[in-house]
Protein backbone atom coordinates (compact mmCIF):
# COMPACT_ATOMS: atom_id res chain seq x y z
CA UNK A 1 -8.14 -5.54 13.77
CA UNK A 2 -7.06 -8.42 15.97
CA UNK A 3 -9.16 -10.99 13.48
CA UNK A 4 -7.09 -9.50 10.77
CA UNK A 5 -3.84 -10.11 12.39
CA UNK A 6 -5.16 -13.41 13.38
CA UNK A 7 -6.25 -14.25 9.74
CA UNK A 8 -2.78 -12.63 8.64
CA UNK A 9 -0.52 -14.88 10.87
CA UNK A 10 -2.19 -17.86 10.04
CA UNK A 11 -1.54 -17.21 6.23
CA UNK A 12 2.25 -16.44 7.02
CA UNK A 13 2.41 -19.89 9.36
CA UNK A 14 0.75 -21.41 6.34
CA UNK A 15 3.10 -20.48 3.86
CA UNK A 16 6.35 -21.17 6.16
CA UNK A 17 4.80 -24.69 7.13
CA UNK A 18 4.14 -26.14 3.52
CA UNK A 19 6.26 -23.95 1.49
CA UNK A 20 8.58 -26.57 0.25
CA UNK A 21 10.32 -25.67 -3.25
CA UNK A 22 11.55 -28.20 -6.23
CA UNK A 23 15.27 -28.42 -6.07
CA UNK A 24 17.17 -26.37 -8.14
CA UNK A 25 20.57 -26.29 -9.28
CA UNK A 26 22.69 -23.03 -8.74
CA UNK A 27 23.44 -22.51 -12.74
CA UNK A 28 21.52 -19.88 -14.79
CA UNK A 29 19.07 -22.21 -16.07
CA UNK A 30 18.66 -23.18 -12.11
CA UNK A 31 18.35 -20.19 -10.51
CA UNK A 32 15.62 -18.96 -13.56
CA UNK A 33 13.19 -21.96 -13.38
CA UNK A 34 12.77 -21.92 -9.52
CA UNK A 35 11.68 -18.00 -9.90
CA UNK A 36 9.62 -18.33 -12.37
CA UNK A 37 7.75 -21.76 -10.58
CA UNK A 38 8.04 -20.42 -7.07
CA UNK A 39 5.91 -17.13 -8.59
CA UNK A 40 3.39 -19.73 -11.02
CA UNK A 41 2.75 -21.42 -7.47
CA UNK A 42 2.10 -18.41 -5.31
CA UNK A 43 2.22 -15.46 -7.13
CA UNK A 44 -2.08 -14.50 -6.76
CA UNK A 45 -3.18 -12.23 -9.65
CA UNK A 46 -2.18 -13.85 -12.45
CA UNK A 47 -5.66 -14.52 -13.75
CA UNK A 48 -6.66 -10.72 -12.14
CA UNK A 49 -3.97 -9.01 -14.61
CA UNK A 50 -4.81 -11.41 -17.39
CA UNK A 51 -1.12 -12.36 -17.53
CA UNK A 52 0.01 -15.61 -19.08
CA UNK A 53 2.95 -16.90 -16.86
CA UNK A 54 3.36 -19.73 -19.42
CA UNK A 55 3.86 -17.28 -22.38
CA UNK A 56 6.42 -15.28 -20.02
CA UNK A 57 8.40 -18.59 -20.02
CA UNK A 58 8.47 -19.24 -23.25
CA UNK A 59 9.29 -15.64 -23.78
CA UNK A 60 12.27 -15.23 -21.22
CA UNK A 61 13.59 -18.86 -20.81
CA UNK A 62 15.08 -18.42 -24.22
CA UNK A 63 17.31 -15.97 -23.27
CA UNK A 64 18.94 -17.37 -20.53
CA UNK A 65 22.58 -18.74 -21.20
CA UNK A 66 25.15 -20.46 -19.06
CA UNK A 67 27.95 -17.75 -20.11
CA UNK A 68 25.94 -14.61 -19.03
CA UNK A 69 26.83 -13.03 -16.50
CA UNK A 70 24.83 -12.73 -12.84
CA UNK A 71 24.44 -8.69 -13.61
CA UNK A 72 22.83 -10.17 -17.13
CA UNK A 73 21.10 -13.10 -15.38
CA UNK A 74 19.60 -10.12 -12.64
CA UNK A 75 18.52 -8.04 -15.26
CA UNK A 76 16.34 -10.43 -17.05
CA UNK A 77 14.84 -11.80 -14.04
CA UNK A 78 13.74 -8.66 -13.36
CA UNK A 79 12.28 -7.98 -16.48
CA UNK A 80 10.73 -11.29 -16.48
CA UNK A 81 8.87 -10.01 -13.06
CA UNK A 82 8.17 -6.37 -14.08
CA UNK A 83 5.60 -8.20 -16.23
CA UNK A 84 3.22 -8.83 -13.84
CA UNK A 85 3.16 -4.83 -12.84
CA UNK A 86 3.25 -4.88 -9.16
CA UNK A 87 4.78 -2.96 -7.23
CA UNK A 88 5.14 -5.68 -4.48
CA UNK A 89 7.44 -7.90 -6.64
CA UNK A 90 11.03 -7.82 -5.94
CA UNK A 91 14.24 -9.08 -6.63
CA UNK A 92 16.97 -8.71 -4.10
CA UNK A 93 20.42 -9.42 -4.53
CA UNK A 94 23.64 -7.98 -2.39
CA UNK A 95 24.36 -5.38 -5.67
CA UNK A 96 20.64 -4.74 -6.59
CA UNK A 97 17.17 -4.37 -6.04
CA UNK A 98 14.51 -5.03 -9.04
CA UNK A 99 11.32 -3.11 -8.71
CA UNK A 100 8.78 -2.02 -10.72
CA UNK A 101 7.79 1.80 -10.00
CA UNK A 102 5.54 2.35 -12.89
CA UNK A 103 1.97 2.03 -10.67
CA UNK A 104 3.47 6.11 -10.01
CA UNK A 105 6.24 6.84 -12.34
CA UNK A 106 3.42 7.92 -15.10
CA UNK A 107 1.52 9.94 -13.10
CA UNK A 108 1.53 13.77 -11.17
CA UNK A 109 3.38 13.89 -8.27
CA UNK A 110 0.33 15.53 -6.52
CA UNK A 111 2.99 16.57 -3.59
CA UNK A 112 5.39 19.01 -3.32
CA UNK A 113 7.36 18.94 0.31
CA UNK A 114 8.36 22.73 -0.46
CA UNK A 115 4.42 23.75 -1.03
CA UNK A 116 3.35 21.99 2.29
CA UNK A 117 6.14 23.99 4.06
CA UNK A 118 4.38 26.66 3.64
CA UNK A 119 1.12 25.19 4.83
CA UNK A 120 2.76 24.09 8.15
CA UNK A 121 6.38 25.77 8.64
CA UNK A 122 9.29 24.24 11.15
CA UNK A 123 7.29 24.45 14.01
CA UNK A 124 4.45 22.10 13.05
CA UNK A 125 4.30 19.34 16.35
CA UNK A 126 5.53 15.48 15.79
CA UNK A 127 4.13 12.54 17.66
CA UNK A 128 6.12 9.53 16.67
CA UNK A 129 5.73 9.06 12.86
CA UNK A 130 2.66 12.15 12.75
CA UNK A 131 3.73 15.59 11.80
CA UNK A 132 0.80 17.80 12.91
CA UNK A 133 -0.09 21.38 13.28
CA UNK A 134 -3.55 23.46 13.77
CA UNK A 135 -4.05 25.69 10.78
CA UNK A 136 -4.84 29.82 11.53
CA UNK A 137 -8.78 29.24 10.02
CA UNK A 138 -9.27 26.15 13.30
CA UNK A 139 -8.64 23.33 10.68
CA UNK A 140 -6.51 19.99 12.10
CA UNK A 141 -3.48 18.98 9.98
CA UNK A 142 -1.89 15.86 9.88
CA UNK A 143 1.05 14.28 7.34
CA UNK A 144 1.30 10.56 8.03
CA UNK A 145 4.82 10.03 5.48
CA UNK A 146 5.22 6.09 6.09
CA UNK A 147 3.20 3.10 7.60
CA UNK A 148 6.11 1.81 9.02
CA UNK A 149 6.65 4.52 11.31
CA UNK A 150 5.15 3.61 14.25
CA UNK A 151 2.49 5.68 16.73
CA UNK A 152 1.55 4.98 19.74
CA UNK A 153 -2.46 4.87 21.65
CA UNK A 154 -0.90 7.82 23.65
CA UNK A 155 0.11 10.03 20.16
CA UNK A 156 -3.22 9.33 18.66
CA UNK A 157 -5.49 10.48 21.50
CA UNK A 158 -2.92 13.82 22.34
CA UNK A 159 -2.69 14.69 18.62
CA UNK A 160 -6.76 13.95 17.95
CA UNK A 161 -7.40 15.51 21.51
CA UNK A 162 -6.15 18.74 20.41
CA UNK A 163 -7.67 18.78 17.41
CA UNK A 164 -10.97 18.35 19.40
CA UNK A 165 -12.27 21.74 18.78
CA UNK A 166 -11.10 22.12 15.30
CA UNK A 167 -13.87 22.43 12.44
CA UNK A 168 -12.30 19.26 10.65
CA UNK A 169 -9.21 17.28 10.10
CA UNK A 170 -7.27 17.34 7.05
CA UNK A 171 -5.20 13.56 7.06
CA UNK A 172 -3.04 13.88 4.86
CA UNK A 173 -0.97 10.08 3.50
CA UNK A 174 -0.11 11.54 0.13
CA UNK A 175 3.38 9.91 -0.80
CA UNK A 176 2.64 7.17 1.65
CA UNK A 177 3.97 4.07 0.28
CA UNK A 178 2.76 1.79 2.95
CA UNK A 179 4.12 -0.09 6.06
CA UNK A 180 2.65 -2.15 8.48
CA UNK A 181 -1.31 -2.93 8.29
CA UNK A 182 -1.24 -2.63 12.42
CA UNK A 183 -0.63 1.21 11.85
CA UNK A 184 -3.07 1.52 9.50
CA UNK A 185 -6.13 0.26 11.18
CA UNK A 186 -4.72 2.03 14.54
CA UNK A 187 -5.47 5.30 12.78
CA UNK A 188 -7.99 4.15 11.16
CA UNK A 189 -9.76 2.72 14.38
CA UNK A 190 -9.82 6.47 15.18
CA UNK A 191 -12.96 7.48 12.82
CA UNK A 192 -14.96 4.38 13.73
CA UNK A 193 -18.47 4.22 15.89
CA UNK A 194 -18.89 0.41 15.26
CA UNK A 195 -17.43 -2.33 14.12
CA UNK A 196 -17.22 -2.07 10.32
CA UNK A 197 -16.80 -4.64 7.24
CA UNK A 198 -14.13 -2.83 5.16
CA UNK A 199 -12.86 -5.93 3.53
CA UNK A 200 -11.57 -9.62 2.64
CA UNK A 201 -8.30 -11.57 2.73
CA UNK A 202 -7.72 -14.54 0.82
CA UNK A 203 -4.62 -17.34 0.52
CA UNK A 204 -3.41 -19.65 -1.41
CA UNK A 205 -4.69 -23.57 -1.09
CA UNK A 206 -2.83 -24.44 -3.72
CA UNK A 207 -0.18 -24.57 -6.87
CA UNK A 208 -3.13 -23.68 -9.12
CA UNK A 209 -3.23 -19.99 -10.01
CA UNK A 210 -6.62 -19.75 -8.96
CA UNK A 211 -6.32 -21.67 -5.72
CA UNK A 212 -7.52 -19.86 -3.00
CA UNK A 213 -9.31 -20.01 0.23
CA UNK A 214 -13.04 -18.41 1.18
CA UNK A 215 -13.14 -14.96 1.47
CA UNK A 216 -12.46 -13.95 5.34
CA UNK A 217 -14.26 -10.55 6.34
CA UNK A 218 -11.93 -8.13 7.79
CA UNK A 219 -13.40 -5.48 9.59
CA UNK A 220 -11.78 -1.72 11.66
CA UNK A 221 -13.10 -1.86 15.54
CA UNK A 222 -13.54 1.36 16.91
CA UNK A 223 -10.58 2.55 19.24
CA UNK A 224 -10.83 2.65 23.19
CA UNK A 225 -9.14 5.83 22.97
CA UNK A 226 -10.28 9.33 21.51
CA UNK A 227 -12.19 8.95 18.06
CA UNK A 228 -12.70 11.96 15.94
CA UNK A 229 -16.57 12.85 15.21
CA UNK A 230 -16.58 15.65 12.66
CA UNK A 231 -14.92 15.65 9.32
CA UNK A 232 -12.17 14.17 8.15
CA UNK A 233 -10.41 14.80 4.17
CA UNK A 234 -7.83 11.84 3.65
CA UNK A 235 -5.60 13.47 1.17
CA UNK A 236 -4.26 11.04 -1.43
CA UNK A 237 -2.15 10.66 -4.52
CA UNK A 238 -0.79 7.67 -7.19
CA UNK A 239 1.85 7.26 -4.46
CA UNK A 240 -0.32 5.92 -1.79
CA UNK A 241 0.35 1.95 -1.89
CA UNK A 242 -0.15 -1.26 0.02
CA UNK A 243 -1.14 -0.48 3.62
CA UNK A 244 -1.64 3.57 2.72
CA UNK A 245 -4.02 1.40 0.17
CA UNK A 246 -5.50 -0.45 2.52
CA UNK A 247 -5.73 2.40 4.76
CA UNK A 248 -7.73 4.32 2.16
CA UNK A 249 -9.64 1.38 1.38
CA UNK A 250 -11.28 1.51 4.82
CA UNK A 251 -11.42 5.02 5.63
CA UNK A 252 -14.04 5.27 1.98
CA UNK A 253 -16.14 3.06 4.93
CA UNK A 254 -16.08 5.72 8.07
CA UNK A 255 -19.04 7.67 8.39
CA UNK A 256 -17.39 11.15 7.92
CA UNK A 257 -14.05 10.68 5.61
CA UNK A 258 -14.19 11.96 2.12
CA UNK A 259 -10.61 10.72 -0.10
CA UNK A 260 -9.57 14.00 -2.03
CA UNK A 261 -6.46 14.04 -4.64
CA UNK A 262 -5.73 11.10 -7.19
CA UNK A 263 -6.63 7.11 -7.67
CA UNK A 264 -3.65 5.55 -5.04
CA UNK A 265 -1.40 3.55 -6.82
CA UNK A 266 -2.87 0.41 -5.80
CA UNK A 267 -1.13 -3.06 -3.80
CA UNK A 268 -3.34 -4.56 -2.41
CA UNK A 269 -1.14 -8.24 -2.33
CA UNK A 270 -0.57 -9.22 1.13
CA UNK A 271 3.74 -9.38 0.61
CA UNK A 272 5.29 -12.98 1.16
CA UNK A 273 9.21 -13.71 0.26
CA UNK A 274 11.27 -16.91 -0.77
CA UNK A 275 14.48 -17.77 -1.97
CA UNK A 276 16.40 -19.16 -5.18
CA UNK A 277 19.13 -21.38 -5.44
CA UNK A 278 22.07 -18.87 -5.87
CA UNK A 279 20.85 -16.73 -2.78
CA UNK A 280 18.80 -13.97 -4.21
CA UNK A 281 15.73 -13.28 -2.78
CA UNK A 282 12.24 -12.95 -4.07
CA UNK A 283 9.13 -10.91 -2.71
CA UNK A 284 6.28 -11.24 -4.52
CA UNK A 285 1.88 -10.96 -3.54
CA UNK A 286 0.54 -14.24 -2.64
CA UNK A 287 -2.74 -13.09 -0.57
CA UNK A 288 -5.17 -10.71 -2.25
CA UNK A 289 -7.09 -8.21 -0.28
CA UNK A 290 -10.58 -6.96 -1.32
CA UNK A 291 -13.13 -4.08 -0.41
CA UNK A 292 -16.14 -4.85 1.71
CA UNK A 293 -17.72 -5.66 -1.78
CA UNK A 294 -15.52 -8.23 -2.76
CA UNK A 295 -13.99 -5.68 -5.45
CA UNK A 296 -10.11 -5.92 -5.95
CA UNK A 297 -8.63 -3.03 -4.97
CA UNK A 298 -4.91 -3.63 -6.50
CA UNK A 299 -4.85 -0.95 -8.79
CA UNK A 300 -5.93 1.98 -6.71
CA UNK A 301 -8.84 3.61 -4.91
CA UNK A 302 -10.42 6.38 -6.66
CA UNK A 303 -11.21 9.26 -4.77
CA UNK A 304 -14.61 11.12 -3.88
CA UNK A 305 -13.26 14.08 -4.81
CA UNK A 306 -10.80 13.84 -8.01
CA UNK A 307 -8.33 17.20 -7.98
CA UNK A 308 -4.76 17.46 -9.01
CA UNK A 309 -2.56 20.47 -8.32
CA UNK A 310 -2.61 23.14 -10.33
CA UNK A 311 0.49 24.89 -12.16
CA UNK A 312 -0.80 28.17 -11.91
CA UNK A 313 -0.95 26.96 -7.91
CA UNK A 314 2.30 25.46 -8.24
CA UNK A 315 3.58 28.50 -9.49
CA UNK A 316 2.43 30.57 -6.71
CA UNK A 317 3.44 28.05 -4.08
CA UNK A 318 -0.39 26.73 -3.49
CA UNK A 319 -1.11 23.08 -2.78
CA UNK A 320 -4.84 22.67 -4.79
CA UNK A 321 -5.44 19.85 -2.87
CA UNK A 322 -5.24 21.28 0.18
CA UNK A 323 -7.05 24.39 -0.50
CA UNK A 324 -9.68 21.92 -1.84
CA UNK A 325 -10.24 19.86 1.26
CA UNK A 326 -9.98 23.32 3.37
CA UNK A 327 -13.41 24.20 1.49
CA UNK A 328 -15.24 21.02 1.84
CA UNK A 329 -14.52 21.30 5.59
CA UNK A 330 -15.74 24.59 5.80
CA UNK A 331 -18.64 24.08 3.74
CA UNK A 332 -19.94 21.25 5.95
């Protein structure tokens, strides 16, 4: 964890140090060409996705006008970045927000807050950002909603302490759409004997779309504190992204996880941000992240165990995926 933090800082120091933008005037045209060059300098998986950025110029550029309005001028940027498909690109401006939700608009939801109340009630425990309860057949619980909800050493070894005795845990990140990476390998550090190879990080070297540096191994240390030796279900759905990714990524690597639910929606571009003339801001992926096989993982994780809720479940206020990783548990 501490290499990929290490790894991860230098990137971002990097970036800040040589991250040095072509002046642009603050006029339509302006503010248009330095987006679409500061993404064709960093933007990293343009040749993944197959997408010509030069065709996207020619394609957009066209449209921009000096007389359009900045609510226009917003909109087409926007579209103009949707076309890359990643949910990590962003365009922020005081009245708006682009974003492109499609990696789980199309999909099931998988997750139904209503159905899981009746899995774990209003007096289920919470330990910083875990929700947690013991289930009546000796089965842990936990519901992990956000990555950038912070937990503590002390709330992983009470919460996995208690759950000591239970037959298996049933981690649950489904809607997760990420956070910080620090949380992720905290948790994950949990169901770890060894030191384990669950990845690679690359950057940028340079304005070329396929600039990048070597491959750097990233790896999950086991914790100091309490690990967890019996099963573990990670519960997932098309709205697990970026760190809930990456989180999934390296939990397919502990010795007794099984991923049960839907593919996760994917992001798996370490997040950078920049700036164009007229003040808006721009967040984009400029560092992919790979599996221990050097496989790109930024369109999902497919599960061991592929199940989607039912409607007949639905219906009768049943979470299938739940019930599903109840069984596996208790037939192991």
């Amino acid at each position: 964890m501490k290499y990929k933090f290490l790894i991860i800082l230098s990137f971002c120091l990097l970036l800040t140090s040589c991250f040095e933008e072509d002046k642009y005037t603050d006029s339509k045209k302006g503010n248009f060409e330095a987006l679409w060059k500061i993404m064709d300098e960093h933007y990293c998986f343009f040749s993944f996705k197959e997408v010509d950025w030069n065709d996207i110029y020619s394609k957009y550029s066209i449209r921009v006008s000096e007389d359009m309005s900045n609510d226009a001028l917003f909109t087409l940027l926007g579209e103009m970045l949707a076309e890359v498909k990643d949910g990590h690109v962003n365009l922020v401006a005081t009245h708006n927000t682009a974003r492109y939700w499609k990696w789980f608009e199309d999909y099931p939801d998988n997750f139904d807050t209503k159905i899981q109340r009746n899995y774990i009630g209003t007096d289920y425990s919470i330990a910083s950002g875990l929700k947690y309860k013991i289930f009546e057949d000796n089965i842990g619980y936990i519901y992990y909603e956000s990555f950038s909800s912070g937990i503590g050493e002390g709330n992983l070894d009470q919460v996995i302490g208690r759950m000591a005795s239970c037959d298996g845990i049933i981690l649950d990140i489904r809607n997760n759409k990420g956070g910080f990476l620090t949380n992720s390998d905290k948790l994950a550090s949990r169901f770890f004997n060894k030191k384990t190879l669950v990845g690679h990080i690359q950057h940028k070297t340079g304005k070329g779309h396929n600039d990048f540096s070597k491959p750097y191994e990233t790896y999950i240390e086991p914790s100091d504190g309490i690990r967890y030796q019996k099963k573990v279900i990670v519960l997932t759905n098309r709205s697990c992204y970026s760190s809930a990714n990456d989180f999934v990524n390296a939990m397919t690597y502990a010795p007794n996880a099984i991923i049960v639910g839907d593919k996760t929606g994917g992001g798996s571009g370490m997040p950078f941000s920049s700036e164009i003339p007229n003040g808006w801001s721009v967040r984009f992926s400029a560092s992919p992240m790979l599996n221990a096989e050097m496989e790109q993982i930024e369109f999902g994780i497919d599960p061991d165990v592929k199940i989607d809720m039912s409607e007949a479940d639905i219906a009768e206020g049943i979470d299938t995926i739940i019930e599903e990783a109840r069984k596996i548990i208790k037939n192991n």
